[in-house]
N, C-alpha and C. Protein backbone atom coordinates (compact mmCIF):
# COMPACT_ATOMS: atom_id res chain seq x y z
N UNK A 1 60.38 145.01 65.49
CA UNK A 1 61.80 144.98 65.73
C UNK A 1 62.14 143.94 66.79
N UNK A 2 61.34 143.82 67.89
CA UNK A 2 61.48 143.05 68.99
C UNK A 2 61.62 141.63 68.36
N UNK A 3 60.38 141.35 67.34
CA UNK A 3 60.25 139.80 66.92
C UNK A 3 61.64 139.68 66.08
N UNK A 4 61.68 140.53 65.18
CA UNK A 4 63.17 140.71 64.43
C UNK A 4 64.20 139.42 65.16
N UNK A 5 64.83 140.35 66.30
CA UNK A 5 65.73 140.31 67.19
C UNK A 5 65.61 138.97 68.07
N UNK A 6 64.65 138.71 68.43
CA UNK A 6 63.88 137.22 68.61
C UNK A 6 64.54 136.20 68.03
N UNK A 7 63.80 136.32 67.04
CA UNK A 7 63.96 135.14 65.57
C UNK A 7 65.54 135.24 64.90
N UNK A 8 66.03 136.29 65.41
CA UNK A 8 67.79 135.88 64.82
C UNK A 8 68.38 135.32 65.82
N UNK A 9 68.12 136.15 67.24
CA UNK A 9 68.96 135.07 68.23
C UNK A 9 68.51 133.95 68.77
N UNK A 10 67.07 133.30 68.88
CA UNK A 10 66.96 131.96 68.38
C UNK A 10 67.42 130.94 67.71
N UNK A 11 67.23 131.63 65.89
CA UNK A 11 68.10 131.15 64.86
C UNK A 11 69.86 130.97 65.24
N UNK A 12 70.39 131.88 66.13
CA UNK A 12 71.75 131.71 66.46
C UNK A 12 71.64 131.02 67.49
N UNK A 13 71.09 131.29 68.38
CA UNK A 13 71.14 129.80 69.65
C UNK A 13 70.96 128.61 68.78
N UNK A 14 69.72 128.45 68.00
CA UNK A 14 69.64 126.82 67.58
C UNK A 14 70.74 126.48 66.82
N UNK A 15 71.69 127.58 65.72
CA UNK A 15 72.43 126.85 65.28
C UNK A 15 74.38 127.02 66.02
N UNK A 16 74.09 127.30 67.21
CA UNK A 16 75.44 127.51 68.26
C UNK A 16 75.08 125.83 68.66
N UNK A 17 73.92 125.28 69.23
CA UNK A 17 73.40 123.45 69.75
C UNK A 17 73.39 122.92 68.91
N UNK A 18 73.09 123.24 67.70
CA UNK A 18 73.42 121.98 66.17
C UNK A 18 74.79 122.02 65.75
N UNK A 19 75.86 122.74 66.76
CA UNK A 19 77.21 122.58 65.69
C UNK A 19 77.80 121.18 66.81
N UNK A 20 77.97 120.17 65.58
CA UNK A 20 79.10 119.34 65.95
C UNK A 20 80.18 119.55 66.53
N UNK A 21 79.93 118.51 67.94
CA UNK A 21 81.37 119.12 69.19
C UNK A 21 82.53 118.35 68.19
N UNK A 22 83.39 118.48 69.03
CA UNK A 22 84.93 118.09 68.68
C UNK A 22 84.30 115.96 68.80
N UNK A 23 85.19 115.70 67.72
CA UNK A 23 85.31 114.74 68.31
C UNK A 23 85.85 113.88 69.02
N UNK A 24 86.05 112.73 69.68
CA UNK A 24 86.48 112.46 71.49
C UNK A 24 87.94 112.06 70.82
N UNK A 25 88.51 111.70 69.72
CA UNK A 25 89.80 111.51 69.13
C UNK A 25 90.13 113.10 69.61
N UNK A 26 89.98 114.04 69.16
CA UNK A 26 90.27 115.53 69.44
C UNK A 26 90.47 115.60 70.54
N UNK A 27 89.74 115.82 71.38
CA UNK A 27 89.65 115.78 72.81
C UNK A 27 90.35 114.64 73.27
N UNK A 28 90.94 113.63 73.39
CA UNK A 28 91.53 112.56 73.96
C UNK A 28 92.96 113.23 74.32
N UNK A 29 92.89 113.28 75.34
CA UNK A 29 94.76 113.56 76.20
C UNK A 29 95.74 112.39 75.27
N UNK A 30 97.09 112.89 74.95
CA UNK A 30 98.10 111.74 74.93
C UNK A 30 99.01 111.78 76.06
N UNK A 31 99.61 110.86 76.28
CA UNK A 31 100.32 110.53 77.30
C UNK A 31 101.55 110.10 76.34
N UNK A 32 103.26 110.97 76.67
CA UNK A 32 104.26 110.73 76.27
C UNK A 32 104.68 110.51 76.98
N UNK A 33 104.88 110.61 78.52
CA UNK A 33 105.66 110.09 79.55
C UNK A 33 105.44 109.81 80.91
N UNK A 34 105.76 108.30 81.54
CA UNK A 34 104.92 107.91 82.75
C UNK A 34 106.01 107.80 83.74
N UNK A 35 105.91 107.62 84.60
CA UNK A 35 106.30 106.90 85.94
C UNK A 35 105.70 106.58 86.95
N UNK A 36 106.44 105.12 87.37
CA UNK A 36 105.24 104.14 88.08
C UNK A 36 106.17 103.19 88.89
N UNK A 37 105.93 102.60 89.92
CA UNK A 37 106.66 101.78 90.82
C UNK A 37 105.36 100.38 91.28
N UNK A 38 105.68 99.24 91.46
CA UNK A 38 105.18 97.75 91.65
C UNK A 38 104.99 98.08 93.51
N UNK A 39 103.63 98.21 93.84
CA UNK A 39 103.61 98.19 95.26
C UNK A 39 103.45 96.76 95.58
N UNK A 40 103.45 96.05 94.93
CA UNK A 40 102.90 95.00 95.08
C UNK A 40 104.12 93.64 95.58
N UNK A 41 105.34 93.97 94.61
CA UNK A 41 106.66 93.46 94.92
C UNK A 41 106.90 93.61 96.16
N UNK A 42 106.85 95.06 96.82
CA UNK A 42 106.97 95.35 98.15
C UNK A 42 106.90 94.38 99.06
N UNK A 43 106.17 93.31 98.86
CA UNK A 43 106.02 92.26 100.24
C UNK A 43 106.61 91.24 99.84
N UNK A 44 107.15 91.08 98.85
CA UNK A 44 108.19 90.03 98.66
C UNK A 44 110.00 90.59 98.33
N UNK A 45 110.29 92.12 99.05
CA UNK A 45 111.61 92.31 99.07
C UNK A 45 111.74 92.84 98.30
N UNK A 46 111.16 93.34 97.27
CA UNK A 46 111.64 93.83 95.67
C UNK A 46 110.77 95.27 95.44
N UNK A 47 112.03 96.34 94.92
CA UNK A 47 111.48 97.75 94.73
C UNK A 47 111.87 97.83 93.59
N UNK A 48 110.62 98.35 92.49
CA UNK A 48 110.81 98.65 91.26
C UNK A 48 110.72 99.75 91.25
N UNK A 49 111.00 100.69 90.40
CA UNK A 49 110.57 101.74 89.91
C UNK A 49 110.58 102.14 88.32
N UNK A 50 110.18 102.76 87.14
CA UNK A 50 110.60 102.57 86.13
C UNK A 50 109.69 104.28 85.31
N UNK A 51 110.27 104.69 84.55
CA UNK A 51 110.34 105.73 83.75
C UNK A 51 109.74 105.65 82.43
N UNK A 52 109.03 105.58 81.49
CA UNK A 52 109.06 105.61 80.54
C UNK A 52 108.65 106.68 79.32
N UNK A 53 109.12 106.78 78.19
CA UNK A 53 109.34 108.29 77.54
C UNK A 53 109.17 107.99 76.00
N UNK A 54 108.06 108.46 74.97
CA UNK A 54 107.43 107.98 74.03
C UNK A 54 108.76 108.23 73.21
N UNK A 55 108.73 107.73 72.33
CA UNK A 55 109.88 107.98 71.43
C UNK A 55 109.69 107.46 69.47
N UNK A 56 108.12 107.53 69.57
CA UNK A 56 107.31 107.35 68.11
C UNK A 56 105.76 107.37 68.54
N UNK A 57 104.96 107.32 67.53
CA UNK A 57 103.43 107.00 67.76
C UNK A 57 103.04 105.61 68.52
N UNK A 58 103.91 105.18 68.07
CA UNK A 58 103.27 103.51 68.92
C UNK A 58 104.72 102.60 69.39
N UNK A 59 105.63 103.72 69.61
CA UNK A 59 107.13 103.08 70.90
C UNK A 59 107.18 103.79 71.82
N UNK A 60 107.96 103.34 72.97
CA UNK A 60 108.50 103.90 73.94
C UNK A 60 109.43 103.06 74.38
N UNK A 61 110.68 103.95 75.00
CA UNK A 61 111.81 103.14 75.87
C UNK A 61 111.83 103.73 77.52
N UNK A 62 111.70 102.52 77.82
CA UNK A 62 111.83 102.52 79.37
C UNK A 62 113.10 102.14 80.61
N UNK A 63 113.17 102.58 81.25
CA UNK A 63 114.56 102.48 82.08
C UNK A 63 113.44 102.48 83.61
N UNK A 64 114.46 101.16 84.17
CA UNK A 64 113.76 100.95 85.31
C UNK A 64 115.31 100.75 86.34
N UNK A 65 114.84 100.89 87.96
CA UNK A 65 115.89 100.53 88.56
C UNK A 65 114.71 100.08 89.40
N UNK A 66 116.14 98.61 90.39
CA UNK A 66 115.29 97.94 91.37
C UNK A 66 116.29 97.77 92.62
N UNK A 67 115.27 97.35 93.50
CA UNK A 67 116.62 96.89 94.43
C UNK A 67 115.99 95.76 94.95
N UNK A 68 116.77 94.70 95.65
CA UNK A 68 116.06 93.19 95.92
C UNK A 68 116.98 93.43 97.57
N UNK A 69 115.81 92.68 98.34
CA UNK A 69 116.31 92.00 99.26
C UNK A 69 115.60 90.45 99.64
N UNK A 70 116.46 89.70 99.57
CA UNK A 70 115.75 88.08 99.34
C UNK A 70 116.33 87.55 100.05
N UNK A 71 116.41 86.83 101.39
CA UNK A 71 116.80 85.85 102.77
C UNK A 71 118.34 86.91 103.07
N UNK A 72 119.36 86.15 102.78
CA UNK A 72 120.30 86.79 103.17
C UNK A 72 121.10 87.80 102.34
N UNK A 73 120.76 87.66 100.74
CA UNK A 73 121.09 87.99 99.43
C UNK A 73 120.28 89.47 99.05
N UNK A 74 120.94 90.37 98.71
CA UNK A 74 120.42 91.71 98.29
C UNK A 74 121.26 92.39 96.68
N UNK A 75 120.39 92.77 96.31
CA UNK A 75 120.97 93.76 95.13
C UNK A 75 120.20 94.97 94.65
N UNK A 76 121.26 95.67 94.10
CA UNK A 76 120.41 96.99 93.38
C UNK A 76 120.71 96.66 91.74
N UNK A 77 119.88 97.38 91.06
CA UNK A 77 120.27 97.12 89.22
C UNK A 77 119.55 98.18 88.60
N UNK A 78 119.83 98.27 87.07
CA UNK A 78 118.90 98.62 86.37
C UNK A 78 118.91 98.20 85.51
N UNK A 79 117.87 98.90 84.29
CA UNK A 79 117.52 97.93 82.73
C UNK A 79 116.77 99.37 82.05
N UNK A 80 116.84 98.62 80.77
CA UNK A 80 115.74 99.44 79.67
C UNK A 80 115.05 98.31 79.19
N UNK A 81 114.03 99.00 78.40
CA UNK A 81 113.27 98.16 77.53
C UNK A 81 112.54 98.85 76.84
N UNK A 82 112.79 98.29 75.41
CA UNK A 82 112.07 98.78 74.11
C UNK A 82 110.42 98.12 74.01
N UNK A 83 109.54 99.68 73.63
CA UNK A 83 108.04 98.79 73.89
C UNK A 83 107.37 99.03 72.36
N UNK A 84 106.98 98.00 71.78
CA UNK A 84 105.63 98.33 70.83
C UNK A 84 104.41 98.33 71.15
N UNK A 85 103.44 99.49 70.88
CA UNK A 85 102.26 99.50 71.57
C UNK A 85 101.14 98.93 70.23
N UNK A 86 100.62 98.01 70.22
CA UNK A 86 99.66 97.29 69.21
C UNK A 86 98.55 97.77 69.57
N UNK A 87 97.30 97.34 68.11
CA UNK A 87 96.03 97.71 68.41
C UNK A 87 95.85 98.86 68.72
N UNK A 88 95.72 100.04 68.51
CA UNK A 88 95.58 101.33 68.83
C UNK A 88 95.23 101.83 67.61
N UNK A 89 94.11 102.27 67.87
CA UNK A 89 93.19 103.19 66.81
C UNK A 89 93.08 105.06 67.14
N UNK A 90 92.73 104.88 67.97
CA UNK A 90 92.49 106.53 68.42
C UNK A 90 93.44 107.03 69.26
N UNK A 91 94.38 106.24 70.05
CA UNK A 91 95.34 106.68 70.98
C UNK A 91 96.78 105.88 71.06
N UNK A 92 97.51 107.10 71.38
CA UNK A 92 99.16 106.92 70.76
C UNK A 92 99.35 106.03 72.00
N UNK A 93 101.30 106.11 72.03
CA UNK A 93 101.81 105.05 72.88
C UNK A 93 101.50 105.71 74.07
N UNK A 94 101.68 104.83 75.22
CA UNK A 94 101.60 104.51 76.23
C UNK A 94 100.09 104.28 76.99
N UNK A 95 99.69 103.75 76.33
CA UNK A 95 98.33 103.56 76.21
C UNK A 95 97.91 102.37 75.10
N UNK A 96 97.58 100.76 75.97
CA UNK A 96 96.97 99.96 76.11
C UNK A 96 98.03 98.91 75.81
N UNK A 97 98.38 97.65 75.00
CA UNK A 97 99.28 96.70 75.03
C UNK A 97 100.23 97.07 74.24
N UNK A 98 101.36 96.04 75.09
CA UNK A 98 102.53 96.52 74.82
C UNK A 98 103.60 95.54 74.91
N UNK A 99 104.18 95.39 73.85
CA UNK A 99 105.61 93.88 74.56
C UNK A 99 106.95 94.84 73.57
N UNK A 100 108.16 94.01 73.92
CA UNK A 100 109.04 94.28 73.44
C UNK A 100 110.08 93.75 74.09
N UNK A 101 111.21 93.78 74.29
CA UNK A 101 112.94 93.11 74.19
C UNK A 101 113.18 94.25 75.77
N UNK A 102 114.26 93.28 76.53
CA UNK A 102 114.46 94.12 77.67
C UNK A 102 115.45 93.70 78.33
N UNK A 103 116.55 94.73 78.73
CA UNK A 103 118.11 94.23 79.20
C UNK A 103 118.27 94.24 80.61
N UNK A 104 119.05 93.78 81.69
CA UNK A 104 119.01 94.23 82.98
C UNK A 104 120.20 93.90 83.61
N UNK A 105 120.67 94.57 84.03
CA UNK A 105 121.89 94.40 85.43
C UNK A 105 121.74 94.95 86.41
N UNK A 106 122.35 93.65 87.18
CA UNK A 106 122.13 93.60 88.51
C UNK A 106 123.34 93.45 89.58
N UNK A 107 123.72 94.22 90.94
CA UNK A 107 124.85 93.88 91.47
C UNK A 107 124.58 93.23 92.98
N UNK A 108 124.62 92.03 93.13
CA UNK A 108 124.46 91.52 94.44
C UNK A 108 125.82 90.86 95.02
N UNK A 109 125.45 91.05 96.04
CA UNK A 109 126.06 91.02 97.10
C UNK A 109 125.09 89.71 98.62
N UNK A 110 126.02 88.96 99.17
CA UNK A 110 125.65 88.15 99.93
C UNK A 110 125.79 88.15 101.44
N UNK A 111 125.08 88.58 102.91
CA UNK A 111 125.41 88.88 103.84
C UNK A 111 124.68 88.56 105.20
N UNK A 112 125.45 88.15 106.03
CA UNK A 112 124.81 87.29 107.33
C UNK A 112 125.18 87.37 108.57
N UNK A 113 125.25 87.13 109.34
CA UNK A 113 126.37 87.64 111.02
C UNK A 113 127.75 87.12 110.94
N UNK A 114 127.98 85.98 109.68
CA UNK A 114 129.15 85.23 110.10
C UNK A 114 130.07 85.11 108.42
N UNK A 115 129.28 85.79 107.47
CA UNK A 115 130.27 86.30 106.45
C UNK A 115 129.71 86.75 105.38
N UNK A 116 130.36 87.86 104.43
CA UNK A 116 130.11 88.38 103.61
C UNK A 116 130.51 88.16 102.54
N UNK A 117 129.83 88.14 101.29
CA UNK A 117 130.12 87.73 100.02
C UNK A 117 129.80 88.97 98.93
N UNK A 118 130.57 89.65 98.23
CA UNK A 118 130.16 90.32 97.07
C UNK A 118 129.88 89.62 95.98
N UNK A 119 129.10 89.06 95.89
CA UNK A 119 128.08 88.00 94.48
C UNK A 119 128.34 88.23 93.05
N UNK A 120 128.78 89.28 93.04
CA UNK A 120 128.98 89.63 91.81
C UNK A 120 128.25 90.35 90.90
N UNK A 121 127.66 90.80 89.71
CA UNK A 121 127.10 91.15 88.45
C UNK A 121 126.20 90.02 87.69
N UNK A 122 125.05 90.19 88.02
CA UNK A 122 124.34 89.50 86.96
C UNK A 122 123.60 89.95 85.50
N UNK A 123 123.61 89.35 84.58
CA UNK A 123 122.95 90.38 83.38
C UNK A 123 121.84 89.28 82.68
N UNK A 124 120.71 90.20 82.41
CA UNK A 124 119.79 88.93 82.03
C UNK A 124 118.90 89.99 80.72
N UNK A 125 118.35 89.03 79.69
CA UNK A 125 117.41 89.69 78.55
C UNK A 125 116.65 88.62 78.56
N UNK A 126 115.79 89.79 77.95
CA UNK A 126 114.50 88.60 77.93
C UNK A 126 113.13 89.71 76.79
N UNK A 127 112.38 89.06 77.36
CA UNK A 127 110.66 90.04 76.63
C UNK A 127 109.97 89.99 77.90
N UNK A 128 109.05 91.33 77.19
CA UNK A 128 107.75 91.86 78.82
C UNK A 128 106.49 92.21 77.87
N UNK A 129 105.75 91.81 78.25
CA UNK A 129 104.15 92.30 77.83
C UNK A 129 103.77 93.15 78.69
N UNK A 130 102.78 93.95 78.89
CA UNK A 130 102.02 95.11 79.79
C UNK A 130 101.11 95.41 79.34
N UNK A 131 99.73 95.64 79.64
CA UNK A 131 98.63 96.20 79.48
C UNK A 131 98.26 97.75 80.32
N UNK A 132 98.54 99.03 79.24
CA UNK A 132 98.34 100.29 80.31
C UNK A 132 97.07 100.99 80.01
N UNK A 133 96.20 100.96 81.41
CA UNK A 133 95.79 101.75 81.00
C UNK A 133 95.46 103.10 82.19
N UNK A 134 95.32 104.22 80.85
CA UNK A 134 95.76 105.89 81.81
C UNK A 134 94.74 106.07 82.01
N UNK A 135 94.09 106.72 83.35
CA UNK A 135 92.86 107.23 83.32
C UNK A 135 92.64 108.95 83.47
N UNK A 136 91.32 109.37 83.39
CA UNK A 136 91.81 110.89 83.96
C UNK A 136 92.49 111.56 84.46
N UNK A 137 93.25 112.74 84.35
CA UNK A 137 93.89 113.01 85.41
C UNK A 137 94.90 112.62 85.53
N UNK A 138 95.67 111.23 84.84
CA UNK A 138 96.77 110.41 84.54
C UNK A 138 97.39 109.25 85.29
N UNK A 139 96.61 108.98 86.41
CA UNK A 139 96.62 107.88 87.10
C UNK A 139 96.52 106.95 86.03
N UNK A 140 97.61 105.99 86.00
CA UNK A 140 97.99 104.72 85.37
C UNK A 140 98.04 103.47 86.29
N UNK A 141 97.76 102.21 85.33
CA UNK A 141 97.69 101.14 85.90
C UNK A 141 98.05 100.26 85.30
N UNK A 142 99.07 99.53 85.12
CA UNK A 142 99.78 98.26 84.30
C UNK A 142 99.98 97.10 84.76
N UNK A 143 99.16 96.32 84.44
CA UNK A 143 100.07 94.64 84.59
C UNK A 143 101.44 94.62 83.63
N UNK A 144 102.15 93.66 84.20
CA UNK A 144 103.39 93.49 83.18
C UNK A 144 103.50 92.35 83.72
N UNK A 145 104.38 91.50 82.46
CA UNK A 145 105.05 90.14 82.86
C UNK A 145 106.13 89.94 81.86
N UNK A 146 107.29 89.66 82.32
CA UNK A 146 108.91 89.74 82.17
C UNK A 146 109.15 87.89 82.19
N UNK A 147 109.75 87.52 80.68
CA UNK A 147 110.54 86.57 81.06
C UNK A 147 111.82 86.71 80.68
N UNK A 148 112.78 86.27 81.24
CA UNK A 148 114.32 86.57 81.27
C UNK A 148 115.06 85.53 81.20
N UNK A 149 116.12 85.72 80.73
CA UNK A 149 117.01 84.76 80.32
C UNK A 149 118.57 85.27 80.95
N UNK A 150 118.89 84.39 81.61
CA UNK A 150 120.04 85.08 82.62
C UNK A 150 122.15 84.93 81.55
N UNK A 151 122.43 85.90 81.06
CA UNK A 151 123.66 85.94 80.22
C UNK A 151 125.12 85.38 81.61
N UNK A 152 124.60 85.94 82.84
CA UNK A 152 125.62 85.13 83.74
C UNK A 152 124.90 84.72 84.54
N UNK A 153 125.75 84.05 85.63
CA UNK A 153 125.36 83.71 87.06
C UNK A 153 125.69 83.45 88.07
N UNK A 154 125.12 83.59 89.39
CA UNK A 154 125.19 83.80 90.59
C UNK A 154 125.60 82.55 91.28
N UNK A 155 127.08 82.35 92.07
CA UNK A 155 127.04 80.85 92.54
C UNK A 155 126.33 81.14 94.20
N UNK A 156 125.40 80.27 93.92
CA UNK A 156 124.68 80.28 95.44
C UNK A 156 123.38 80.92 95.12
N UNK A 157 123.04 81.31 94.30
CA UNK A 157 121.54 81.76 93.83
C UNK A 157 120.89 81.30 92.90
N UNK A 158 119.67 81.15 93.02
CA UNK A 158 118.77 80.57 92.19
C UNK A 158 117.90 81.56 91.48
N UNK A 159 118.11 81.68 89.85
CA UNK A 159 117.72 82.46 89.36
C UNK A 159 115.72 82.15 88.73
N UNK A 160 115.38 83.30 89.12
CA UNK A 160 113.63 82.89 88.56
C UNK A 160 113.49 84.03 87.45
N UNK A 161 113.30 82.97 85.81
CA UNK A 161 112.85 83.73 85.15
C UNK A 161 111.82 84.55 84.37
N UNK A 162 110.88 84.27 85.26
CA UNK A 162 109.71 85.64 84.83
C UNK A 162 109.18 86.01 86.55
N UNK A 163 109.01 87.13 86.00
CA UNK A 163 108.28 87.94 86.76
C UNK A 163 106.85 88.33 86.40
N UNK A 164 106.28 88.69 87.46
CA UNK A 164 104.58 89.56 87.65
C UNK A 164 104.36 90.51 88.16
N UNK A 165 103.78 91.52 87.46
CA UNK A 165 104.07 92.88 88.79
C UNK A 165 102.44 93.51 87.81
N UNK A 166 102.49 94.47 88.92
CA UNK A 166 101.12 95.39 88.84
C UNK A 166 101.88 97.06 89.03
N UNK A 167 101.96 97.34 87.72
CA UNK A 167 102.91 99.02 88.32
C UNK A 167 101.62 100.04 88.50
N UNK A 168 101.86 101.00 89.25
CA UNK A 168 101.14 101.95 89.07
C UNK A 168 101.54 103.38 89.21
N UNK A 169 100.93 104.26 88.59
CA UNK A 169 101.50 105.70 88.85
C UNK A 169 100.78 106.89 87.97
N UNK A 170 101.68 107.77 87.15
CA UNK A 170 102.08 108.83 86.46
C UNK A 170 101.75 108.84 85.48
N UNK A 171 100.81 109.24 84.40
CA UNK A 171 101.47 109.66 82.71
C UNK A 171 101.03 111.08 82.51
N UNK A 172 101.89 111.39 82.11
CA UNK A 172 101.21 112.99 81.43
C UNK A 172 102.15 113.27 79.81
């Protein structure tokens, strides 16, 4: 009886270690929604912050707000931007490259010891590429690069149209 009892729960241990785990597609976390801010802008005057929220298998739309302070010239704004996420085999959006179309307004204002200027409204579109990637736990890390095309403009400012930033943050 002893050997019996042996030889079945053996037989059930060996075949509990021969069953095929899940596979890592199964097990792979998705990430539908991040948030992340550019520490990196930080030393050149400029606070990003930006949101983004899956809205298909391989889109997401994002809404960002910023605020600039540049010599005497400051503004706050925001924008969206529509993302397609390419190349992706085993894992949905927000997760790995990404470009798409992107709108922005901006309200500056001009100010110094000896006079003040409300600057007006600027509005600019353009395209952004980004490379994300999420790691455990959901710490994210994105390059992005923005070129823009300015619809008005600023008298007394010089507009630069692309940007570089390194966001980091959030996805879960």
């Amino acid at each position: 009886m002893f050997k019996k009892l042996t030889f079945c729960l053996s037989v059930a241990m060996i075949l509990f270690l021969a069953m095929p785990t899940q596979s890592s597609a199964q097990n792979k976390q998705f990430f539908h929604q991040a948030i992340s801010g550019d520490p990196i802008s930080l030393a050149f005057g400029l606070l990003n912050v930006s949101y983004e929220q899956q809205i298909a298998p391989k889109n997401s739309f994002t809404v960002f707000g910023s605020y600039w302070s540049y010599s005497d010239w400051s503004a706050g704004g925001f924008g969206g931007s529509y993302r397609f996420y390419l190349m992706q085999e085993t894992v949905r959006a927000l997760e790995g490259f990404s470009f798409g179309p992107f709108a922005s307004v901006s309200f500056w204002s001009y100010s110094n010891a000896y006079y003040h200027y409300d600057g007006g409204t600027s509005i600019a579109i353009g395209a952004e590429a980004a490379y994300k990637w999420v790691f455990s736990g959901g710490f994210m890390v994105e390059p992005i690069i923005r070129l823009s095309f300015p619809l008005t403009t600023i008298t007394g400012l010089s507009y630069h149209g692309t940007s570089v930033g390194v966001n980091l943050g959030y996805a879960w």
